[in-house]
C-alpha atoms as a PDB file:
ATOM      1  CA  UNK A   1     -59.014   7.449  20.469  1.00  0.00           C
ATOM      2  CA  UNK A   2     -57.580  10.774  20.194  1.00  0.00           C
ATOM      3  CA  UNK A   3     -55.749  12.426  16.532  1.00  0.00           C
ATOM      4  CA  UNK A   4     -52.672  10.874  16.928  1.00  0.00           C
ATOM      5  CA  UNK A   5     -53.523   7.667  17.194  1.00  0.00           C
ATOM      6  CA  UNK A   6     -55.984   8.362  14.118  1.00  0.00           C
ATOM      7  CA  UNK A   7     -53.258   9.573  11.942  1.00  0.00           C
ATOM      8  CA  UNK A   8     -50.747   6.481  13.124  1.00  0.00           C
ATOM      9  CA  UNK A   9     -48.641   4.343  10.802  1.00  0.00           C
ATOM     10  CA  UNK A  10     -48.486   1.035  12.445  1.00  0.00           C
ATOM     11  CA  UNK A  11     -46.699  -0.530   9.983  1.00  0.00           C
ATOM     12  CA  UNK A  12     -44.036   2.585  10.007  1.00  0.00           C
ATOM     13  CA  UNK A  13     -40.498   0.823   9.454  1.00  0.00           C
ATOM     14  CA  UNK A  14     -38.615   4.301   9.245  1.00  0.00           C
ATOM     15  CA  UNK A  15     -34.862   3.822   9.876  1.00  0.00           C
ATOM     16  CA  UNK A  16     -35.209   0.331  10.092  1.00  0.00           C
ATOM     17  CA  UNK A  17     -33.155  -2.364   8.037  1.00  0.00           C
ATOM     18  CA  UNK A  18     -34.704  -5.520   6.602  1.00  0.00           C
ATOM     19  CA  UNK A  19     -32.792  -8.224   5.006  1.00  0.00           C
ATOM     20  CA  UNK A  20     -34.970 -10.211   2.372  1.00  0.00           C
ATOM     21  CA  UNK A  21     -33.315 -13.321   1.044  1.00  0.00           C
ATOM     22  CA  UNK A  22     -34.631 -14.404  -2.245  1.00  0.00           C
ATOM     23  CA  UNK A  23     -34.733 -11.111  -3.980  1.00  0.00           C
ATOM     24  CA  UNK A  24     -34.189 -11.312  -7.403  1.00  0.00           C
ATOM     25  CA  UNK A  25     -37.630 -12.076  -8.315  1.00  0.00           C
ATOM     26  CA  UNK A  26     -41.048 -12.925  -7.119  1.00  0.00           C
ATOM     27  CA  UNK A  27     -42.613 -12.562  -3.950  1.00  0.00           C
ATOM     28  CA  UNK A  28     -38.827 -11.336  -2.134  1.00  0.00           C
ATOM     29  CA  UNK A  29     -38.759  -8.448  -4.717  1.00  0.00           C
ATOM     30  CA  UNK A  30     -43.035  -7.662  -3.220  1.00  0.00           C
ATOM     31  CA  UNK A  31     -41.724  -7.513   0.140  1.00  0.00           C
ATOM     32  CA  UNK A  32     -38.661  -5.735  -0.046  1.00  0.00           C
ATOM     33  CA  UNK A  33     -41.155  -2.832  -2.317  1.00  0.00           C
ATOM     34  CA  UNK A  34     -43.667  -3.420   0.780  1.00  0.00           C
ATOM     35  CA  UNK A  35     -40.451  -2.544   3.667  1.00  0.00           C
ATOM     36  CA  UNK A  36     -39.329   0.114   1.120  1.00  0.00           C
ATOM     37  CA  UNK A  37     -42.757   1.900   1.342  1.00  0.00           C
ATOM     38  CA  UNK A  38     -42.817   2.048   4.927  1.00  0.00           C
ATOM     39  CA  UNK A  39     -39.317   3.490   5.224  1.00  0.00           C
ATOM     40  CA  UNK A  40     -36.859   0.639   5.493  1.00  0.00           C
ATOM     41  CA  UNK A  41     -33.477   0.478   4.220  1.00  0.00           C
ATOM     42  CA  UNK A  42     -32.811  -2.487   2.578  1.00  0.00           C
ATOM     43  CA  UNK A  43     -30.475  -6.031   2.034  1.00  0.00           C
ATOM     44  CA  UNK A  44     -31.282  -7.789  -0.569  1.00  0.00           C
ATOM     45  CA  UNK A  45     -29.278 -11.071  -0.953  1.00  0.00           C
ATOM     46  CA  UNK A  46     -29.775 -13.665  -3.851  1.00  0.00           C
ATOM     47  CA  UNK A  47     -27.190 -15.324  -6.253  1.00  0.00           C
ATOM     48  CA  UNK A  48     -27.825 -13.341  -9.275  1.00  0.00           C
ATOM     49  CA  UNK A  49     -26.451  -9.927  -8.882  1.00  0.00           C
ATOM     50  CA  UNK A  50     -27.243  -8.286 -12.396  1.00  0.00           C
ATOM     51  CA  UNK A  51     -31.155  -8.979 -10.895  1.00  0.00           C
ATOM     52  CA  UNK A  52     -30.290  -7.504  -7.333  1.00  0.00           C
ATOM     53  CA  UNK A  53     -28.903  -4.433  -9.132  1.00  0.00           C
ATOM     54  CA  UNK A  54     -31.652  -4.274 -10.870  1.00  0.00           C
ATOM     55  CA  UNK A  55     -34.061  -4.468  -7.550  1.00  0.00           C
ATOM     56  CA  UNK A  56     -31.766  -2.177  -6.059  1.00  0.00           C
ATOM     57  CA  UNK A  57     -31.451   0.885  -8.310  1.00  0.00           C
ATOM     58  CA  UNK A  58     -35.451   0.332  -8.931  1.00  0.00           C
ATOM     59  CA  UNK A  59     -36.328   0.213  -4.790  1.00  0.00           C
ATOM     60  CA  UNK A  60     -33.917   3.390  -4.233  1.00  0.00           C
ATOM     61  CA  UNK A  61     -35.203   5.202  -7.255  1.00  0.00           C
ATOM     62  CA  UNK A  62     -39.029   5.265  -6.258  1.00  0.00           C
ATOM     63  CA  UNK A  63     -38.618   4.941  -2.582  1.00  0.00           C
ATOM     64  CA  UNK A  64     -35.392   7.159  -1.699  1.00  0.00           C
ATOM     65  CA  UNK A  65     -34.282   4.217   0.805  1.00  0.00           C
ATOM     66  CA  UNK A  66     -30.982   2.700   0.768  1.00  0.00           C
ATOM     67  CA  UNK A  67     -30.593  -0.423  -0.732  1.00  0.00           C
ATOM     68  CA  UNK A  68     -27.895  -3.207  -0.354  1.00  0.00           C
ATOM     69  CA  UNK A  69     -27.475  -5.541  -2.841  1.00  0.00           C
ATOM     70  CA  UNK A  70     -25.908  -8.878  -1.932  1.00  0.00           C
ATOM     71  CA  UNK A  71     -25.027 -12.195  -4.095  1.00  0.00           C
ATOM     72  CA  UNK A  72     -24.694 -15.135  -1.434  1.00  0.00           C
ATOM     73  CA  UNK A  73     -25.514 -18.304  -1.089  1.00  0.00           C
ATOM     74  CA  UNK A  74     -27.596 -18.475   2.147  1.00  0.00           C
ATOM     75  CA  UNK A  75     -26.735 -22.988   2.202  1.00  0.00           C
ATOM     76  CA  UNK A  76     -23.052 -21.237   2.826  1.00  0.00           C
ATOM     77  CA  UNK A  77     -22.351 -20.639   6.396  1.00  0.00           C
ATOM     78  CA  UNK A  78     -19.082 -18.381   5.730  1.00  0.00           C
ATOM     79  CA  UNK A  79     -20.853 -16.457   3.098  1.00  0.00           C
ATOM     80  CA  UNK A  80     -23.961 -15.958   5.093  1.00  0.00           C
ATOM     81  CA  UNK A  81     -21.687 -14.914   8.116  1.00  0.00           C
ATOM     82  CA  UNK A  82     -19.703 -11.910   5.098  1.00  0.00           C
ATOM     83  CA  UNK A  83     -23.428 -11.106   4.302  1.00  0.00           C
ATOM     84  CA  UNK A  84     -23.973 -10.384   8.019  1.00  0.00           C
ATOM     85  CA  UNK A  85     -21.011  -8.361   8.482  1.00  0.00           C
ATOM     86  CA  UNK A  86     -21.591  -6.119   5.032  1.00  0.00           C
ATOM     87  CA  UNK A  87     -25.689  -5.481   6.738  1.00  0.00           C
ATOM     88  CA  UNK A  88     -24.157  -3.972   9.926  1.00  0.00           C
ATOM     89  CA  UNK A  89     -20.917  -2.154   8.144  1.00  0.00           C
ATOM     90  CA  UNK A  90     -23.228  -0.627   5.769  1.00  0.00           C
ATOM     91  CA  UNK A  91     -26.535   0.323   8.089  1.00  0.00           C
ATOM     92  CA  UNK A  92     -25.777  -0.708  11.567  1.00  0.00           C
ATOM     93  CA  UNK A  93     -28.293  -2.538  12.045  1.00  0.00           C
ATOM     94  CA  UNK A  94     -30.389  -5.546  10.995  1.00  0.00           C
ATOM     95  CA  UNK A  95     -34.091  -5.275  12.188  1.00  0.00           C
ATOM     96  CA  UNK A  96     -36.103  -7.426  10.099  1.00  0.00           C
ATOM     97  CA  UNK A  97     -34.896 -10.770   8.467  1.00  0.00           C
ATOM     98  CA  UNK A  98     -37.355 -12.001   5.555  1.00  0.00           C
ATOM     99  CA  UNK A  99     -36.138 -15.871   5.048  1.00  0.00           C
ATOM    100  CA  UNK A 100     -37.605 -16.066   1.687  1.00  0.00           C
ATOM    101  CA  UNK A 101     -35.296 -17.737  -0.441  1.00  0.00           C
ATOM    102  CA  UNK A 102     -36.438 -21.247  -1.658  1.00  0.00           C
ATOM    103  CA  UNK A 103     -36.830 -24.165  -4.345  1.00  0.00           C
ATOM    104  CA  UNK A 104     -39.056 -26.610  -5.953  1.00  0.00           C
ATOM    105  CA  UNK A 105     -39.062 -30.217  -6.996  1.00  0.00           C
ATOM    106  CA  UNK A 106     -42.164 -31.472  -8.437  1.00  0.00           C
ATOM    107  CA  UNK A 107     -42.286 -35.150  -9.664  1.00  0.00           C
ATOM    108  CA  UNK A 108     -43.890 -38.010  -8.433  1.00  0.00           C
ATOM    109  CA  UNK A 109     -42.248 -39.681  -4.963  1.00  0.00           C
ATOM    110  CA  UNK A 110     -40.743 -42.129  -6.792  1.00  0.00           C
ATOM    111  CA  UNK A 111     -39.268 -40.476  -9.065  1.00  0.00           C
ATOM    112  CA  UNK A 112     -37.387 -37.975  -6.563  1.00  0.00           C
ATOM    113  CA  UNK A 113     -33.927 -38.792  -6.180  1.00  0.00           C
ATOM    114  CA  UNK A 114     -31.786 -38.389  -2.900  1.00  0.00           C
ATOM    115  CA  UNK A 115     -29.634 -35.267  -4.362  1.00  0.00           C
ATOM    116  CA  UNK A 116     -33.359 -33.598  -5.261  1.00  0.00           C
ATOM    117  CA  UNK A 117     -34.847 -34.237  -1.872  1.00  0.00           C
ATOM    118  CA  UNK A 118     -31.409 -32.901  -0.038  1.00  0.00           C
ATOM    119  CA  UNK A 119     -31.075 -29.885  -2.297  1.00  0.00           C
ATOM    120  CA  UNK A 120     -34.739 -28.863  -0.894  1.00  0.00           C
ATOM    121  CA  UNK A 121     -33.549 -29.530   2.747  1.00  0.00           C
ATOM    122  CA  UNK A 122     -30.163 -27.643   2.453  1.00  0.00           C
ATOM    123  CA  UNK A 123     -32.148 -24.585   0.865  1.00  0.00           C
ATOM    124  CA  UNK A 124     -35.393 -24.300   2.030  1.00  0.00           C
ATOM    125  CA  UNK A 125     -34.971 -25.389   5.792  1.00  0.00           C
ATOM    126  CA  UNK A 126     -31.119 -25.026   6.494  1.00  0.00           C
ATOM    127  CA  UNK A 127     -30.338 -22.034   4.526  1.00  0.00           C
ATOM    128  CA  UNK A 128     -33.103 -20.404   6.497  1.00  0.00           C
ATOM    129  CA  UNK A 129     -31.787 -21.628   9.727  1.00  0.00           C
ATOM    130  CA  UNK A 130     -28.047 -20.888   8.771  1.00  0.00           C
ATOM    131  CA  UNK A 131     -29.541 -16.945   7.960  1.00  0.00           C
ATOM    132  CA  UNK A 132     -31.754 -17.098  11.254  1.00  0.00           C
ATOM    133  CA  UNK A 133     -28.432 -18.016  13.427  1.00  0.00           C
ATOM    134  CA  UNK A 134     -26.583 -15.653  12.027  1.00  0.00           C
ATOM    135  CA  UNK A 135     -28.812 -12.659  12.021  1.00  0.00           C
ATOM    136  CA  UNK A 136     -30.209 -13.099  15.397  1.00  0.00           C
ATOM    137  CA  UNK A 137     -26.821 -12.757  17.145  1.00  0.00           C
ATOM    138  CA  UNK A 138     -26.861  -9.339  15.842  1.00  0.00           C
ATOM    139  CA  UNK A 139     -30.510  -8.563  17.161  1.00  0.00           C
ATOM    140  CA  UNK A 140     -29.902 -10.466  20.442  1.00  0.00           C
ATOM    141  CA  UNK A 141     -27.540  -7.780  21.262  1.00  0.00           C
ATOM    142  CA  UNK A 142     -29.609  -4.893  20.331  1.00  0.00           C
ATOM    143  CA  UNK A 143     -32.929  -6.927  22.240  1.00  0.00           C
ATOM    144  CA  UNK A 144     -35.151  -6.781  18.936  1.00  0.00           C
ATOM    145  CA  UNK A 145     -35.673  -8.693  15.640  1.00  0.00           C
ATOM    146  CA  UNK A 146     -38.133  -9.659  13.447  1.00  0.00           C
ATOM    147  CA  UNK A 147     -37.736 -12.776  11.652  1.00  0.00           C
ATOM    148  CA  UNK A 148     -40.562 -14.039   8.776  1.00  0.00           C
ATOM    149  CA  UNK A 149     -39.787 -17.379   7.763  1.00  0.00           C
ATOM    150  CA  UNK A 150     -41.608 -18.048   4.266  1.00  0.00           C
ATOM    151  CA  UNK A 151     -42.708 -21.407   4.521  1.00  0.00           C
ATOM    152  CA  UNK A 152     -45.809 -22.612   2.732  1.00  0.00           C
ATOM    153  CA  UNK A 153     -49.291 -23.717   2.817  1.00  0.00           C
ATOM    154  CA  UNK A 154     -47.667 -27.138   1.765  1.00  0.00           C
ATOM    155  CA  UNK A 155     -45.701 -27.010   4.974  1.00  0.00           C
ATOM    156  CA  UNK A 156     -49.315 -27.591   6.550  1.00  0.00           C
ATOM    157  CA  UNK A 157     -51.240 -29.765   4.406  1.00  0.00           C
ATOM    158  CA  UNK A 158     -50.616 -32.344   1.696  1.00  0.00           C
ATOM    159  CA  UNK A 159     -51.697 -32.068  -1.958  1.00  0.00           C
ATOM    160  CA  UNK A 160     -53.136 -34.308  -4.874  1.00  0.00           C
ATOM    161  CA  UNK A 161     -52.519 -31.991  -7.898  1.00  0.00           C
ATOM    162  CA  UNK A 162     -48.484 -31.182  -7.943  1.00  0.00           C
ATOM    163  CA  UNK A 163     -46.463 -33.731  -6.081  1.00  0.00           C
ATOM    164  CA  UNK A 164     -43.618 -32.595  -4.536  1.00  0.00           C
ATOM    165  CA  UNK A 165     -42.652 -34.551  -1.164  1.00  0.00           C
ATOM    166  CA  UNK A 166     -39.337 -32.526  -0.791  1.00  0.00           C
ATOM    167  CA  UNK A 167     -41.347 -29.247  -0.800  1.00  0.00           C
ATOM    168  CA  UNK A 168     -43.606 -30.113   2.134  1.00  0.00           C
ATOM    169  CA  UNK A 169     -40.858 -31.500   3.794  1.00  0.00           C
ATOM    170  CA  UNK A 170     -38.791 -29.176   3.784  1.00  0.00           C
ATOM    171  CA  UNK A 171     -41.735 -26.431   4.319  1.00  0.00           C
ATOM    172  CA  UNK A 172     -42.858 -28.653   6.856  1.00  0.00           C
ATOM    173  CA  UNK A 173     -39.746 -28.038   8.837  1.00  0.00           C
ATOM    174  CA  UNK A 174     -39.801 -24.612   8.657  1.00  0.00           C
ATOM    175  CA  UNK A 175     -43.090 -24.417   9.927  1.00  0.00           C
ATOM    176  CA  UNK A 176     -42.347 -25.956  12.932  1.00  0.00           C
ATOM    177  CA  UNK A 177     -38.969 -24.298  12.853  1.00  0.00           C
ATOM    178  CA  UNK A 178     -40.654 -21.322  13.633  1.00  0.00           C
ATOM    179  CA  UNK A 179     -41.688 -22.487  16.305  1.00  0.00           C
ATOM    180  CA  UNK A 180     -38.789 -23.885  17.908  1.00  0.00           C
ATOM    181  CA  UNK A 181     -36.956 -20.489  17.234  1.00  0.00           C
ATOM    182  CA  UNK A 182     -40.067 -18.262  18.443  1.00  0.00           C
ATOM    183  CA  UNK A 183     -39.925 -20.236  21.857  1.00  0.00           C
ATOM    184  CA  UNK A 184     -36.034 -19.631  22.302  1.00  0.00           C
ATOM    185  CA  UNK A 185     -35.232 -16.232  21.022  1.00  0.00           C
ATOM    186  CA  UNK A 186     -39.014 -14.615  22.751  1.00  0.00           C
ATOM    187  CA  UNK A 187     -37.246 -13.781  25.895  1.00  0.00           C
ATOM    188  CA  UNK A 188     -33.974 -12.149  23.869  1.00  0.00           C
ATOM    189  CA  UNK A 189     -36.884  -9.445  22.531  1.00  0.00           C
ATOM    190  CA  UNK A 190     -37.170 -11.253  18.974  1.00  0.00           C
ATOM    191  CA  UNK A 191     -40.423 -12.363  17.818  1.00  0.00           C
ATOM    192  CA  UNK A 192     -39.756 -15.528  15.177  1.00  0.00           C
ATOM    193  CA  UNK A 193     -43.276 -16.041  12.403  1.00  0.00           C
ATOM    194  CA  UNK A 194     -44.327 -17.489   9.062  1.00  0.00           C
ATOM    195  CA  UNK A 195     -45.647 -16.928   6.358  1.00  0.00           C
ATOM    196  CA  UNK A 196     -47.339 -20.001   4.177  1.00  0.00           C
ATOM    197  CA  UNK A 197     -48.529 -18.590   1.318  1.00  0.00           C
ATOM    198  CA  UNK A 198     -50.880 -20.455  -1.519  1.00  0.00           C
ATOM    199  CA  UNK A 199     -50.845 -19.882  -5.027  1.00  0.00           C
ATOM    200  CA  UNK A 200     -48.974 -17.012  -6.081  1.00  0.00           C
ATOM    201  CA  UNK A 201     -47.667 -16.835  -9.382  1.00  0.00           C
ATOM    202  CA  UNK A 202     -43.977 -16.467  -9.781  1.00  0.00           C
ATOM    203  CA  UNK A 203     -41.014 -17.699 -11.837  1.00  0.00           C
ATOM    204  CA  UNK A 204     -41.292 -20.625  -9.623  1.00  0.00           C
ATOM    205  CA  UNK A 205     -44.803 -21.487  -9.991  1.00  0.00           C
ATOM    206  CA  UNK A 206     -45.719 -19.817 -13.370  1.00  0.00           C
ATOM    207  CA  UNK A 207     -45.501 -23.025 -15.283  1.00  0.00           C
ATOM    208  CA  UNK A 208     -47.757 -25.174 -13.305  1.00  0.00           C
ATOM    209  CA  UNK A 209     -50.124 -22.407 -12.227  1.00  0.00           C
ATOM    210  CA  UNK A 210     -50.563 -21.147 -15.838  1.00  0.00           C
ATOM    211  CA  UNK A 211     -51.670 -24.584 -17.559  1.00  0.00           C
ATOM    212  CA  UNK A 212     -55.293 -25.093 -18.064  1.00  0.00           C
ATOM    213  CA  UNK A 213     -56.179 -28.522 -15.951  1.00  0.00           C
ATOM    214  CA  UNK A 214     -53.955 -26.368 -12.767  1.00  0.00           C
ATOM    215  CA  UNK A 215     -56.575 -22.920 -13.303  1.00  0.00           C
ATOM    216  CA  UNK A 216     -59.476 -25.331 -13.339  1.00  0.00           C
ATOM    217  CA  UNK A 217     -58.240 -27.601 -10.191  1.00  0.00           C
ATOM    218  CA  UNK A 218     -57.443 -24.529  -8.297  1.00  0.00           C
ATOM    219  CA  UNK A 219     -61.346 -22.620  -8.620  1.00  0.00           C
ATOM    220  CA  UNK A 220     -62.612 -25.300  -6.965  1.00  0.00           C
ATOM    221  CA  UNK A 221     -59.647 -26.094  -4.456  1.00  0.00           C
ATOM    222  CA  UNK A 222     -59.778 -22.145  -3.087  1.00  0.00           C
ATOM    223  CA  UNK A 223     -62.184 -20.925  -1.514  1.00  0.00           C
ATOM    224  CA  UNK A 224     -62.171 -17.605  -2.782  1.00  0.00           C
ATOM    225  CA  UNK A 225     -61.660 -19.041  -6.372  1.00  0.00           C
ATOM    226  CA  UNK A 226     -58.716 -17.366  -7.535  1.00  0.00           C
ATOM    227  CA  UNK A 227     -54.951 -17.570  -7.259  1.00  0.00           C
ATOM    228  CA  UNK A 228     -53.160 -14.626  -4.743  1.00  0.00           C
ATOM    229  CA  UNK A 229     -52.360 -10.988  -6.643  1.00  0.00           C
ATOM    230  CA  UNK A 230     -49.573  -9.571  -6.549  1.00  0.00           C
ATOM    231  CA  UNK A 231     -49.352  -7.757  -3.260  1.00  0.00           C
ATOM    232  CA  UNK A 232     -51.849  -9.861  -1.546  1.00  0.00           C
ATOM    233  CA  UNK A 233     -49.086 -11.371   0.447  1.00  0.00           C
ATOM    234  CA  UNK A 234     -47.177  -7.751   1.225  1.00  0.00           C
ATOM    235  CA  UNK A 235     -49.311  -6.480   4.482  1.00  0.00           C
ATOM    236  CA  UNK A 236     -49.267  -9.507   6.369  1.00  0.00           C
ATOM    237  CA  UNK A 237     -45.083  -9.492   5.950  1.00  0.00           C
ATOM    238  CA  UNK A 238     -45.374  -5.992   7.106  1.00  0.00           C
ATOM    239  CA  UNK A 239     -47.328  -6.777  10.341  1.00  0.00           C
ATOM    240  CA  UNK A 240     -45.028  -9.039  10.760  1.00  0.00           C
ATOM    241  CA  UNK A 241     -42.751  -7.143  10.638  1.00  0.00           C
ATOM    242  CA  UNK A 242     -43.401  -4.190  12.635  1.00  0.00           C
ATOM    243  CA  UNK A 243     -43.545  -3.151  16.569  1.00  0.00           C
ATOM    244  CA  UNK A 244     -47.443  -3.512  15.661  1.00  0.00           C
ATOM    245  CA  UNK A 245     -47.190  -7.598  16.249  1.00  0.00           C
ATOM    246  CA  UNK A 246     -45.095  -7.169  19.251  1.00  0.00           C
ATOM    247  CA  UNK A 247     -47.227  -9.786  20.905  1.00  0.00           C
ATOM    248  CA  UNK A 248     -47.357 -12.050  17.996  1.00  0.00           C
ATOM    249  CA  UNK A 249     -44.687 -14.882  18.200  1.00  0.00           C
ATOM    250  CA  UNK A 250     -44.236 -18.687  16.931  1.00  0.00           C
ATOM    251  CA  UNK A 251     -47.335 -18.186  14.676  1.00  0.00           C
ATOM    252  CA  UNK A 252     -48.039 -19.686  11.184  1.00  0.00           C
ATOM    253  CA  UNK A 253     -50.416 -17.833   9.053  1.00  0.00           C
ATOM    254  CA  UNK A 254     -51.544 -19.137   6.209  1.00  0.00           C
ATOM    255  CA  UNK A 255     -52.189 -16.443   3.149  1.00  0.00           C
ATOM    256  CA  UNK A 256     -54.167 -18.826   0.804  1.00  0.00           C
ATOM    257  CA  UNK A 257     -57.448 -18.038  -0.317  1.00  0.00           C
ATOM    258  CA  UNK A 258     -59.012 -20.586   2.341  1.00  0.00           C
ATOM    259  CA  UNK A 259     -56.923 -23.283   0.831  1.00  0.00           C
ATOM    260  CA  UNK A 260     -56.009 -25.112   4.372  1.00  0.00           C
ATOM    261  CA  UNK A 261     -59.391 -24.241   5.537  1.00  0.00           C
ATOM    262  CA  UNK A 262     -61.359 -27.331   3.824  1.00  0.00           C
END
């Protein structure tokens, strides 16, 4: 190995633009920081725009990369399609697509009702498609893309402690999504992943995860006895994300402590 390769950035994203849906909080606003390190301009879409601000002037402000903040609604196909055209007016380019965006319904199975199970389905699994279609006509044409799907460890197992059929259906679907896409957009010089993380605290899962009876289940559910920290998710999204995993394509990897190990 000789000094350059020592010195090498693998994860180097200079120049590049990544789109994270999901931003406004949480593990979206990790990622976008993790992009931002590396060099890449940012979109940032979510429906709360006083929060993407927020992201955005924060991101540009300690990172000196240009930020994009967007409020759409990824379930809408004419809004996602506006979102699309503001990414390549503003940077000319879309490079990385972080489906991130998602929901939660825990209850009991019969206690879901039909609009809870569809509102999973139309934002977990078809907003992410509806984003995928629409971003990967702009990286078919340029040959490359990166898109991370975030499903979810409950996209690959099932669980006794929180219920929540929707979720790991709808996580399911993306996980196997993934797939499907990887297999069809390979050739077009797009590599298609996800992500299933475990427990991560965030404004999502801070209820459940903080109660007592959850911390106790979960030390002896994980492995490495402990929920994820914050940024324990951020360099697997960037080796996803960069020319480093150029090989790596319809692949789930599960960031969980061992949870889907046992």
């Amino acid at each position: 190995m000789n000094k350059e390769d020592k010195m090498k950035n693998y994860f180097d994203l200079t120049g590049q633009t990544a789109v994270v849906t999901g931003a406004s909080t949480g593990l979206g606003v990790q990622m976008a920081k993790a992009f931002a390190s590396q060099g890449a301009n940012l979109v940032l879409i979510a429906r709360r725009q006083n929060l993407l601000e927020e992201n955005a002037a924060a991101i540009e402000a300690e990172f000196g990369v240009e930020v994009l903040p967007y409020t759409c609604d990824i379930t809408d196909t004419e809004k996602v399609k506006a979102a699309v055209a503001a990414t390549m007016e503003r940077f000319g380019r879309v490079d990385i697509l972080v489906n991130n965006a998602g929901t939660g319904a825990v209850a009991p199975a019969v206690d879901i009702t039909d609009e809870q199970f569809n509102n999973e389905l139309k934002i977990d699994l078809f907003g992410s498609f509806i984003c995928a279609r629409e971003y990967a006509k702009e990286m078919i044409k340029a040959h490359y893309g990166r898109i991370i799907n975030i499903a979810s460890m409950y996209g690959l197992v099932g669980n006794m402690a929180a219920t929540c059929v929707p979720y790991h259906a709808a996580k399911g679907g993306v996980v196997n999504m993934t797939r499907a896409l990887a297999a069809e957009w390979g050739k077009e010089g797009i590599t298609v992943n996800s992500i299933c993380p475990g427990y991560f605290i965030t404004p999502l899962t801070k209820e459940t995860l903080d109660s007592d009876w959850f911390t106790a289940y979960a030390k002896g559910a994980i492995p490495v006895g402990r929920y994820g920290n914050e940024g324990e998710l951020d360099t697997c999204a960037l080796f996803l994300a960069s020319s480093a995993s150029s090989y790596v394509n319809g692949q789930n990897i599960a960031v969980d402590g061992g949870y889907t190990a046992i």
